[in-house]
N, C-alpha and C. Protein backbone atom coordinates (compact mmCIF):
# COMPACT_ATOMS: atom_id res chain seq x y z
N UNK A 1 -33.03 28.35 -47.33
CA UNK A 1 -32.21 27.78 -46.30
C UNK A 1 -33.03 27.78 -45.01
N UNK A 2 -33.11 26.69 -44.63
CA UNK A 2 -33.96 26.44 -43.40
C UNK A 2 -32.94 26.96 -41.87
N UNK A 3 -34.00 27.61 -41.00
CA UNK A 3 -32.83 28.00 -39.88
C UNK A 3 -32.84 26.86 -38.59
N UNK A 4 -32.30 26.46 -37.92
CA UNK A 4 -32.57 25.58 -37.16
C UNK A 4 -31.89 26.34 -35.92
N UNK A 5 -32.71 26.03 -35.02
CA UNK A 5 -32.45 26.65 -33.37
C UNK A 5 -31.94 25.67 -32.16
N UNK A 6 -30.63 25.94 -32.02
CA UNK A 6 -29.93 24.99 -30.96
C UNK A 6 -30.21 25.71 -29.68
N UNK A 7 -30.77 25.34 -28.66
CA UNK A 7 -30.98 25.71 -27.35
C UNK A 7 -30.26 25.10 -26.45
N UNK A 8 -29.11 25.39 -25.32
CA UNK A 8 -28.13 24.92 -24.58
C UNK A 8 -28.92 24.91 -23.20
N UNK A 9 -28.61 24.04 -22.47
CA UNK A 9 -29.50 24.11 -21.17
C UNK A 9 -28.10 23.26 -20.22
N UNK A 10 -27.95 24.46 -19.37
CA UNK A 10 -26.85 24.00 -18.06
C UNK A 10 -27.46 23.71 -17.21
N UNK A 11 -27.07 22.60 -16.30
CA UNK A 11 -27.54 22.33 -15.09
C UNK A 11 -26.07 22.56 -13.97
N UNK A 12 -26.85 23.77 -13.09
CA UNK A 12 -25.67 23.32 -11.66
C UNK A 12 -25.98 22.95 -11.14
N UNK A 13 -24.57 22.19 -10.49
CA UNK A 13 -24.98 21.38 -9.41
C UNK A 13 -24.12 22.42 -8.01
N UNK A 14 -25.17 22.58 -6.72
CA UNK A 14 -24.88 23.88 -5.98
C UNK A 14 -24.59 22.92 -4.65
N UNK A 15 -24.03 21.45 -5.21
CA UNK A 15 -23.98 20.86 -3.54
C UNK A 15 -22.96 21.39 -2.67
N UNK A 16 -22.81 21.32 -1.19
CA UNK A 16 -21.71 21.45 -0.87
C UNK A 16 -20.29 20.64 -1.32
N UNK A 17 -19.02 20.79 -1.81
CA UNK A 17 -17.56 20.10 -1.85
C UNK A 17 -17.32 19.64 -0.96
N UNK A 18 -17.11 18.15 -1.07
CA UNK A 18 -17.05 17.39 0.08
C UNK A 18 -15.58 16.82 0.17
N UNK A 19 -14.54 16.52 0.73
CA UNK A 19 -13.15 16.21 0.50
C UNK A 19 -13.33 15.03 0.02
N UNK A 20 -12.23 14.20 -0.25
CA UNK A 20 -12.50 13.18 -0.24
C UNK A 20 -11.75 12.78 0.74
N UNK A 21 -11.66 11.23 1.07
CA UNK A 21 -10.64 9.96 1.96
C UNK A 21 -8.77 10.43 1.59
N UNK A 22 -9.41 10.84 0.61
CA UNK A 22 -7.76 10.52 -0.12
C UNK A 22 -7.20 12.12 -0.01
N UNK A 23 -7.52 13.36 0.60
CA UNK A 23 -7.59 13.80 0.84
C UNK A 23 -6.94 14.30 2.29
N UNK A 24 -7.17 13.49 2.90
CA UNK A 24 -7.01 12.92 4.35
C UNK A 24 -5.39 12.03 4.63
N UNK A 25 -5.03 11.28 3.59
CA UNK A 25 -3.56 10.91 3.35
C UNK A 25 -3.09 11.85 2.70
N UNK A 26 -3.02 13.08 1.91
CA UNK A 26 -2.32 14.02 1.16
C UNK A 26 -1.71 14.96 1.78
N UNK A 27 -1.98 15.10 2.88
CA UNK A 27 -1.27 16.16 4.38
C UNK A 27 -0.19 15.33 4.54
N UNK A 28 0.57 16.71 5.01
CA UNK A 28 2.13 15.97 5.04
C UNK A 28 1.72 15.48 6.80
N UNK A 29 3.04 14.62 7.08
CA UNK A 29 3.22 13.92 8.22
C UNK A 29 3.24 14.80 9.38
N UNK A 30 3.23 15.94 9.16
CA UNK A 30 3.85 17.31 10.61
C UNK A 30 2.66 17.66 10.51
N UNK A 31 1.31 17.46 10.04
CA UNK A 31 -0.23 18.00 10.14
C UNK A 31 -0.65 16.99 11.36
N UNK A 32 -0.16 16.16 11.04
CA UNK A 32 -1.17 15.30 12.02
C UNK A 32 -0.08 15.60 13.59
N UNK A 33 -0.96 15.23 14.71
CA UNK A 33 -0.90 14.30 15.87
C UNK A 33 -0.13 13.17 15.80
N UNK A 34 1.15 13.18 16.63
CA UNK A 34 1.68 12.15 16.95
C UNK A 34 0.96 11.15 18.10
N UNK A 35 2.05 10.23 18.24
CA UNK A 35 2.04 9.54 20.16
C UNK A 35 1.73 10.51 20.77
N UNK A 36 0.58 10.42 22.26
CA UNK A 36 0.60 11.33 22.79
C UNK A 36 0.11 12.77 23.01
N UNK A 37 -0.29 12.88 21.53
CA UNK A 37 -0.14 14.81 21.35
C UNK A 37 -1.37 15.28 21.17
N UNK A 38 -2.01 15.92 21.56
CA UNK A 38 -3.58 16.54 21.81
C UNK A 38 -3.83 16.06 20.41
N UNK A 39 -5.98 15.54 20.19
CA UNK A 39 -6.35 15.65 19.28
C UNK A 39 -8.00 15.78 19.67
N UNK A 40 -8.57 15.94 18.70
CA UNK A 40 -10.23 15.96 18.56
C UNK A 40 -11.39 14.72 18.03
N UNK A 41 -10.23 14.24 17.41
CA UNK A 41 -11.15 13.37 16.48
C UNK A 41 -9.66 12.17 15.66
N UNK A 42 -10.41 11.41 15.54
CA UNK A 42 -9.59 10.35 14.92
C UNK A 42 -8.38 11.36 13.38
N UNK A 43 -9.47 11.78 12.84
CA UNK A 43 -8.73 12.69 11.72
C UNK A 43 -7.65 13.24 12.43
N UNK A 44 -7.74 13.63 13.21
CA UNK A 44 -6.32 14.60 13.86
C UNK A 44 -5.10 14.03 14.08
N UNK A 45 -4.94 12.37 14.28
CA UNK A 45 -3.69 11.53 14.39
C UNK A 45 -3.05 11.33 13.35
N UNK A 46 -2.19 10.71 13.21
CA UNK A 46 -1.86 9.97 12.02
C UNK A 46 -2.35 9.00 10.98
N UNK A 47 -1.85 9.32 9.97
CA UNK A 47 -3.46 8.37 8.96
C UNK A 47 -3.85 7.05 9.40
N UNK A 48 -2.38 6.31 9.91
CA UNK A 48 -2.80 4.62 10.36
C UNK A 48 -1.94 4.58 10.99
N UNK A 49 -2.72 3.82 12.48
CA UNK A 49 -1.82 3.24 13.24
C UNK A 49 -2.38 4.25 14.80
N UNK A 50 -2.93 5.05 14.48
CA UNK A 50 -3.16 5.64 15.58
C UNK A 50 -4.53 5.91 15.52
N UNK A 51 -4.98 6.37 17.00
CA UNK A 51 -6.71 6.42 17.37
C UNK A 51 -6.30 7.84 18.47
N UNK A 52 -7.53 8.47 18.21
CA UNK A 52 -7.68 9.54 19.13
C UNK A 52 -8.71 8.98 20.67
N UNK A 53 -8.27 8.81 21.62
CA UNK A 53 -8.54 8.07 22.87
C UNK A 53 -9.24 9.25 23.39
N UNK A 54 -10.12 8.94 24.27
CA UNK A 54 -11.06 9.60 25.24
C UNK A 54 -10.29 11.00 26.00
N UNK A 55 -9.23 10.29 26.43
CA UNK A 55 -8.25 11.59 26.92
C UNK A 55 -7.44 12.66 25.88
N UNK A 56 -8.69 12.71 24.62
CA UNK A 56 -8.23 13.14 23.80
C UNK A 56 -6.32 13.40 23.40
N UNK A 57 -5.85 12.49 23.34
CA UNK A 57 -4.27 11.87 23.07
C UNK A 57 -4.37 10.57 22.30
N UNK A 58 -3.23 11.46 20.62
CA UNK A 58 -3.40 10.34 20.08
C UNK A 58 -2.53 8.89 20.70
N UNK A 59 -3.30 7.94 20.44
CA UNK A 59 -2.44 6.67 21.03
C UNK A 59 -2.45 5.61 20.16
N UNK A 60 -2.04 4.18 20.07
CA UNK A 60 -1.43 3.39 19.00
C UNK A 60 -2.85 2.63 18.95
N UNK A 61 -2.78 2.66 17.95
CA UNK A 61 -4.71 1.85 17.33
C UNK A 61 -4.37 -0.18 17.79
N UNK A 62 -5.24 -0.65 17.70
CA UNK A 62 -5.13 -2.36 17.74
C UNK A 62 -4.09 -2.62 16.64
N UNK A 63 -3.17 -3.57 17.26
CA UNK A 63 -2.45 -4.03 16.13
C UNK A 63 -1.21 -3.29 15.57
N UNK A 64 -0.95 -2.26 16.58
CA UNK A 64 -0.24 -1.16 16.72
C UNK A 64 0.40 -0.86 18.02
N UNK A 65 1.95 -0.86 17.86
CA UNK A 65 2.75 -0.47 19.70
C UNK A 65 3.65 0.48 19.10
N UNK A 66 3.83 0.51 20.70
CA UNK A 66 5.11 1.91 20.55
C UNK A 66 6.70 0.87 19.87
N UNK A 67 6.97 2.11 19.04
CA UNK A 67 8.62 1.62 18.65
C UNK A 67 9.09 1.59 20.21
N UNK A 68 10.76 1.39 20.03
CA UNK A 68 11.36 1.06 21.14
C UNK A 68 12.23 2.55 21.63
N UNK A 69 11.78 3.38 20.95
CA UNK A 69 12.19 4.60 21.32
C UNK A 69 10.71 5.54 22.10
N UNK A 70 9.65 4.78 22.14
CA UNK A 70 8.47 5.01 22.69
C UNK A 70 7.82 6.35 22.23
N UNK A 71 8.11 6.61 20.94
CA UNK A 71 7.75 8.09 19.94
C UNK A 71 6.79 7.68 19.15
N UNK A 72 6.95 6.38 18.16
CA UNK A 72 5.91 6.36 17.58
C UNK A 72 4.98 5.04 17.61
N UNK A 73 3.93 5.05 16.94
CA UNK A 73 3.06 3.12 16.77
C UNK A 73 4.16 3.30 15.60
N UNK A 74 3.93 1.54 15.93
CA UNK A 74 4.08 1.00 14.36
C UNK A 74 3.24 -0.55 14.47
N UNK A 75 3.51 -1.12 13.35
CA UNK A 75 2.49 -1.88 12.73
C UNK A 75 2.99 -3.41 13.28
N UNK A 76 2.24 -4.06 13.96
CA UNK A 76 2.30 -5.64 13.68
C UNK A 76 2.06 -6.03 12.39
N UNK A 77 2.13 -7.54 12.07
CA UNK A 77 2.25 -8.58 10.83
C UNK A 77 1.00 -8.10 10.06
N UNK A 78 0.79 -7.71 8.83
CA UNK A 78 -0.16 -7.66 8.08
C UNK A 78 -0.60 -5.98 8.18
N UNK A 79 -0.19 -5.26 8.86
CA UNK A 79 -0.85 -3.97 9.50
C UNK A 79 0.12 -2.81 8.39
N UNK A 80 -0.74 -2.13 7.91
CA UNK A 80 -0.38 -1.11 7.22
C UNK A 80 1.09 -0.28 7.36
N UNK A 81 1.62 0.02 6.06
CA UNK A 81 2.63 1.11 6.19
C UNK A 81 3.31 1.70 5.31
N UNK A 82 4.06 2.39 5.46
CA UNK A 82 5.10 3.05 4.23
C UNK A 82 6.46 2.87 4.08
N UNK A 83 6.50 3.26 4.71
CA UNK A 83 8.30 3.08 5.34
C UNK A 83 8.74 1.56 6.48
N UNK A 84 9.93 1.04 6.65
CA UNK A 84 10.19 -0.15 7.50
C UNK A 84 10.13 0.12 8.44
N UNK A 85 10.63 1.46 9.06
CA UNK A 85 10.19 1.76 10.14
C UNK A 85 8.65 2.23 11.19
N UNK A 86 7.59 1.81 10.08
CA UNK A 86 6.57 1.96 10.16
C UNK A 86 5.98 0.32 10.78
N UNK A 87 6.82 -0.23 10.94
CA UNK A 87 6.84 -1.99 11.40
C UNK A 87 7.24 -2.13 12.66
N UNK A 88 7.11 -3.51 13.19
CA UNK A 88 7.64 -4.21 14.59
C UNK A 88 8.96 -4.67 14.05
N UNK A 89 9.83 -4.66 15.29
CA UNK A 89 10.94 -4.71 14.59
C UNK A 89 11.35 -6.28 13.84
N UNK A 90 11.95 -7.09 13.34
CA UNK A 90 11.56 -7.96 12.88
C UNK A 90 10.68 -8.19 11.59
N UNK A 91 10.28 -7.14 10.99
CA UNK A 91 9.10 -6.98 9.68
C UNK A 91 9.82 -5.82 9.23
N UNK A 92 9.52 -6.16 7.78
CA UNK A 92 9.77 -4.91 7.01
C UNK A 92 8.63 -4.33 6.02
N UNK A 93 8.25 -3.14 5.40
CA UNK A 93 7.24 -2.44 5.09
C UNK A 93 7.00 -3.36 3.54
N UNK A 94 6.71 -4.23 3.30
CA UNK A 94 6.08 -4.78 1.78
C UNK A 94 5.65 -4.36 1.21
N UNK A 95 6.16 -3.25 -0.12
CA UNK A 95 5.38 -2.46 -1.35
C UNK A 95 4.91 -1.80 -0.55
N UNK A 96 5.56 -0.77 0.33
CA UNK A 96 5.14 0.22 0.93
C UNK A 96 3.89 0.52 1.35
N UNK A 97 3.45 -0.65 2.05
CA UNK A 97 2.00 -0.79 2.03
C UNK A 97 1.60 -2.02 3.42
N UNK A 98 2.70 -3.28 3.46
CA UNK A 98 1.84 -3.71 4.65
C UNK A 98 2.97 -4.63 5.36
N UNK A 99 2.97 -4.63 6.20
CA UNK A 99 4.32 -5.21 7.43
C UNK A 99 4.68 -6.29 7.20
N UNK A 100 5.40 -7.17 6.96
CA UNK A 100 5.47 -8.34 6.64
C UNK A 100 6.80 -8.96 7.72
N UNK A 101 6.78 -10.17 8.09
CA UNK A 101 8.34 -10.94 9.13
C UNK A 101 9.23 -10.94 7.89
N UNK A 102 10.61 -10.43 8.24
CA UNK A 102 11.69 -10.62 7.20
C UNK A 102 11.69 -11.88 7.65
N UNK A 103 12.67 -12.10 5.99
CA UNK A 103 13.03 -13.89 6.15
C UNK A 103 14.01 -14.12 6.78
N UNK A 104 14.94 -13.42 7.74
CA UNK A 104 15.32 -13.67 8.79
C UNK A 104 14.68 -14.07 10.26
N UNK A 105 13.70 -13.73 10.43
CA UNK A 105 12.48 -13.51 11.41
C UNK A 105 11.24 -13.56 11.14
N UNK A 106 10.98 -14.84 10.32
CA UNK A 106 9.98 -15.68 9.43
C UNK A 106 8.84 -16.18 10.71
N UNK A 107 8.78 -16.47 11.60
CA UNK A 107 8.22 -17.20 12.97
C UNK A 107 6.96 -15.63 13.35
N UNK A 108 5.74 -15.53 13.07
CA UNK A 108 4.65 -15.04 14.05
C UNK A 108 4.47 -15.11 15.58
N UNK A 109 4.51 -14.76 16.24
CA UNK A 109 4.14 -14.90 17.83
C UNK A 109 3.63 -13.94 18.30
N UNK A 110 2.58 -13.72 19.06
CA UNK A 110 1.61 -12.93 20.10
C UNK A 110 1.02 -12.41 19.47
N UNK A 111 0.33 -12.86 18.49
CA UNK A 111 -0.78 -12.61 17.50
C UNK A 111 -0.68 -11.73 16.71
N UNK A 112 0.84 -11.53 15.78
CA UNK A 112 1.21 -10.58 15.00
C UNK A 112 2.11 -9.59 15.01
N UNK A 113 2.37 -9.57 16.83
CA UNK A 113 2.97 -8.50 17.26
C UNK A 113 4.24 -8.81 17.91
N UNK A 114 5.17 -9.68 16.83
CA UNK A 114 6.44 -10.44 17.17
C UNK A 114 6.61 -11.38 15.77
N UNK A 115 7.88 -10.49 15.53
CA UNK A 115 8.48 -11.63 14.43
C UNK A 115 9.99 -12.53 15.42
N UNK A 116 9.74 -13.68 14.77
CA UNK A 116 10.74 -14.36 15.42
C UNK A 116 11.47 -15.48 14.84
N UNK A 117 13.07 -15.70 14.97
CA UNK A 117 13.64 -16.42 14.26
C UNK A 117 12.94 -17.74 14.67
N UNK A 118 12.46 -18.29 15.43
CA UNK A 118 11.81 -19.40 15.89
C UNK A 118 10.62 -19.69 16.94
N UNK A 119 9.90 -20.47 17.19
CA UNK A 119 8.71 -20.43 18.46
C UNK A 119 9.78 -21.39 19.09
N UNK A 120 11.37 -21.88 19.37
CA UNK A 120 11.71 -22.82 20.29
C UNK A 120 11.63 -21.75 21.44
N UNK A 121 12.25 -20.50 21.39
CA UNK A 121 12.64 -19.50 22.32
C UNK A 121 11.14 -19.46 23.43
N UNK A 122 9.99 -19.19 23.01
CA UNK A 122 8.98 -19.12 23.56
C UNK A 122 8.57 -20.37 24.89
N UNK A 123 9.28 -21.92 23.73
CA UNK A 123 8.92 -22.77 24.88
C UNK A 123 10.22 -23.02 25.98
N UNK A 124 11.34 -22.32 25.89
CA UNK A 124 12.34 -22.40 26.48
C UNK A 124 12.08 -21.42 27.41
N UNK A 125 11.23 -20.15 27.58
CA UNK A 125 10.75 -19.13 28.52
C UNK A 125 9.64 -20.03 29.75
N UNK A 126 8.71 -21.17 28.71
CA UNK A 126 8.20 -21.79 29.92
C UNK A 126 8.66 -22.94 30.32
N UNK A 127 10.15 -23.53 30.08
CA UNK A 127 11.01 -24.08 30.77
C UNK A 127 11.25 -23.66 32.07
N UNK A 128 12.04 -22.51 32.10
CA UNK A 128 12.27 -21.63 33.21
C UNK A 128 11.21 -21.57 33.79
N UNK A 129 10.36 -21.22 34.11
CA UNK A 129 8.79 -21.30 34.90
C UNK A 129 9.21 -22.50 35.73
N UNK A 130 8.81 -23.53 34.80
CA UNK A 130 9.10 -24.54 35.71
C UNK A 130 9.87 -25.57 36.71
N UNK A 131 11.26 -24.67 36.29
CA UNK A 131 12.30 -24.86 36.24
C UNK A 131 12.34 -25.01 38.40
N UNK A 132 11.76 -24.01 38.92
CA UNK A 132 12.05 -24.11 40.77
C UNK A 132 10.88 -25.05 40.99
N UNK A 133 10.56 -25.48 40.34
CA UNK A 133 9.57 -26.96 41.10
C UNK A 133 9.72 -27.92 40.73
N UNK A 134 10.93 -28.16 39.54
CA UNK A 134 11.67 -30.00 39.64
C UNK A 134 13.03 -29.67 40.59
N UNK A 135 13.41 -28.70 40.69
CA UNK A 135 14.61 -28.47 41.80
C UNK A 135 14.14 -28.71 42.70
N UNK A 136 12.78 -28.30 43.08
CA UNK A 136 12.38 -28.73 44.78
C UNK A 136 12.05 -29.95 44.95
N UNK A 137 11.50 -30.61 44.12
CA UNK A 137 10.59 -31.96 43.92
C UNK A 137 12.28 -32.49 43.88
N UNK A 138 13.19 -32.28 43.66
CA UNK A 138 14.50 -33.56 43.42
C UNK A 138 15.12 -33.42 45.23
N UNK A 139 15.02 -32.27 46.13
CA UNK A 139 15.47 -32.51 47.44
C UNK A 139 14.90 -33.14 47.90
């Protein structure tokens, strides 16, 4: 009987563990930095929608305003989210994932950051504008 010799050879690997991205969304919502609230670094805000500003305070990233209770960003047209209230008002959260105009408030305006039942309203605002200089021009 012939003997045959199996030799096992491990390799470690001794890199540092690096987190990952996804990692970074797995913290609950009370880890991060709101509107407002001291931070260090972009990581320290909220996953989307917010930026850590020079005056170290997180504040609402591009494409991002305060709700109307002035507590949190939320998302213009196309702009990330989870929840509806994570939207402008007028949009609701699409597959929990990205802002969309309800089909009540189907109409885009100010580059994402306005859903609207129509663009007539917009040109009826620069009606009024013009509105005290055919009154004067008719005396």
């Amino acid at each position: 009987m012939d003997c045959v010799i199996v030799m096992f050879f491990a390799c470690f690997n001794f890199l540092p563990i690096i987190k990952s991205q996804d990692d970074y969304y797995s913290r609950p919502l009370q880890a991060y930095s709101s509107y407002n609230e001291h931070c260090i670094s972009n990581k320290d805000c909220r996953p989307f929608g917010y930026i850590c500003k020079n005056n170290k305070t997180c504040d609402c990233d591009r494409m991002y305003s305060l709700d109307v209770y002035k507590t949190q960003c939320v998302g213009g047209v196309d702009q990330k989210c989870i929840y509806d209230e994570h939207c402008i008002i007028g949009a609701f959260c699409m597959n929990q994932a990205i802002c969309k105009c309800k089909e009540t408030t189907p109409v885009i305006l100010e580059n994402g950051m306005v859903c609207a039942k129509s663009n007539k309203m917009k040109n009826c605002e620069k009606s009024w504008v013009l509105l005290p200089f055919i009154i004067a021009f008719l005396k």
